[in-house]
Protein backbone atom coordinates (compact mmCIF):
# COMPACT_ATOMS: atom_id res chain seq x y z
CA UNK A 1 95.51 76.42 108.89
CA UNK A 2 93.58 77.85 111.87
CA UNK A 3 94.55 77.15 115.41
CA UNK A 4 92.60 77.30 118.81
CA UNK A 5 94.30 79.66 121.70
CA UNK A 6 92.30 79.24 125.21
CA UNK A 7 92.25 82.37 126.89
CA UNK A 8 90.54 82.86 130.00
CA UNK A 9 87.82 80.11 129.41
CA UNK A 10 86.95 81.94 125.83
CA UNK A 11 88.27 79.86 122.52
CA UNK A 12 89.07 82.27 119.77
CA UNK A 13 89.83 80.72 116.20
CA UNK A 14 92.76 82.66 114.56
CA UNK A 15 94.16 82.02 110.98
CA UNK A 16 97.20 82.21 109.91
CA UNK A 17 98.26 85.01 107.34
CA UNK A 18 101.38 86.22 105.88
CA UNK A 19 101.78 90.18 104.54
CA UNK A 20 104.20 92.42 102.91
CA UNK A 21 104.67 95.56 104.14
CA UNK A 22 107.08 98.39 102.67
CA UNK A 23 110.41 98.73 104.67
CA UNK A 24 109.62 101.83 106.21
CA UNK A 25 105.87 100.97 107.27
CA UNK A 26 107.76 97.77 108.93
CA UNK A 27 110.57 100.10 110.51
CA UNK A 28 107.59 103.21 111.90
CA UNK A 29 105.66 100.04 113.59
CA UNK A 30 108.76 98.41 114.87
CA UNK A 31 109.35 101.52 116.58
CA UNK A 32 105.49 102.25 117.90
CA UNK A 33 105.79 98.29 119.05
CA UNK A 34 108.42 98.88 121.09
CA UNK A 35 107.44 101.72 122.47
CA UNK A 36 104.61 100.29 123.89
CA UNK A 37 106.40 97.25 124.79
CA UNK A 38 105.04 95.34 122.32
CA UNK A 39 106.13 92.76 119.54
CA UNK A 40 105.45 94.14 116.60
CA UNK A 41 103.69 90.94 115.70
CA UNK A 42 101.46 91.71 119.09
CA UNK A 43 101.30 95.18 117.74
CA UNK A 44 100.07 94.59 114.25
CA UNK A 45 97.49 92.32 115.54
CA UNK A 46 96.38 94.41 118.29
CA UNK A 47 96.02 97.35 115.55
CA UNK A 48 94.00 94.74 113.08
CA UNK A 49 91.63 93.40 115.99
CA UNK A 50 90.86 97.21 117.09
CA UNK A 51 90.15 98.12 113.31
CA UNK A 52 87.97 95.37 112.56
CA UNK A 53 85.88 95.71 116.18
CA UNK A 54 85.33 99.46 115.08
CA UNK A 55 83.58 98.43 111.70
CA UNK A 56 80.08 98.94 112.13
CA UNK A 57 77.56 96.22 110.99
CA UNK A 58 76.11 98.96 108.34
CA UNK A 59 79.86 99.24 107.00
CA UNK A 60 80.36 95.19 106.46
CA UNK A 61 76.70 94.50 104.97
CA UNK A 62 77.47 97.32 102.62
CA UNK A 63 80.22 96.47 101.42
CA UNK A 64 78.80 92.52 101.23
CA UNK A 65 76.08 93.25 99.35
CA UNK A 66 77.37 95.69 97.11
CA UNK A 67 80.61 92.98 96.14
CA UNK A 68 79.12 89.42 97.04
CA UNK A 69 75.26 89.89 95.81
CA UNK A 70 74.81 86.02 96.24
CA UNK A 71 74.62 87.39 99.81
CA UNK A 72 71.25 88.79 99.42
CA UNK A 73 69.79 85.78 98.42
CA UNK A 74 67.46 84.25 101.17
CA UNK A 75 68.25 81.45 102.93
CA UNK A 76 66.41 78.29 102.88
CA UNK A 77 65.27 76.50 106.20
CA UNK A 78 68.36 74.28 106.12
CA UNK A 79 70.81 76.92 105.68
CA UNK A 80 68.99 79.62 108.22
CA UNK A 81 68.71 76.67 110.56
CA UNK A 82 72.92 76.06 110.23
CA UNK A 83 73.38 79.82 110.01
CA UNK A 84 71.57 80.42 113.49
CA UNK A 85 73.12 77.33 115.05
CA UNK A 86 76.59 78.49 114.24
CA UNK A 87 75.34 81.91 115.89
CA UNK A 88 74.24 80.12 119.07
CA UNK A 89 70.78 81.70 118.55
């Protein structure tokens, strides 16, 4: 299920996602969390946002085309029409 959070006039979808983690990954990130103050939910999150904002584009259409070919497939007009809509372009 994804939710909307309103922060500071922006609207940014999140979703939802449970994990694993061994006992003493959890424990070394409790720790770093609160030493920075920090939930370790907060933390974790903070650590995945920062990861996946230092992916470059080259990176993620790499790894896309090499593992979902049906990606480099052309659009038609419908679907490049959709695709730039949902951009905002």
């Amino acid at each position: 299920m994804s939710k909307l959070i309103i922060m500071e006039a922006l609207v940014v979808e999140k979703k939802r996602k449970n994990i694993d983690i061994p006992i003493d990954t959890f424990r070394a990130l409790s720790i770093r969390a609160a030493s920075e103050g920090k939930s370790l939910k907060s933390f974790i999150e903070n650590l995945l946002v920062m990861e996946a904002t230092a992916m470059s584009d080259e990176e993620l259409y790499h790894f896309l085309f090499k593992n979902k070919p049906q990606g480099s497939v052309y659009l038609n007009e419908t679907e490049q029409s959709e695709f730039e809509n949902w951009l905002g372009i």
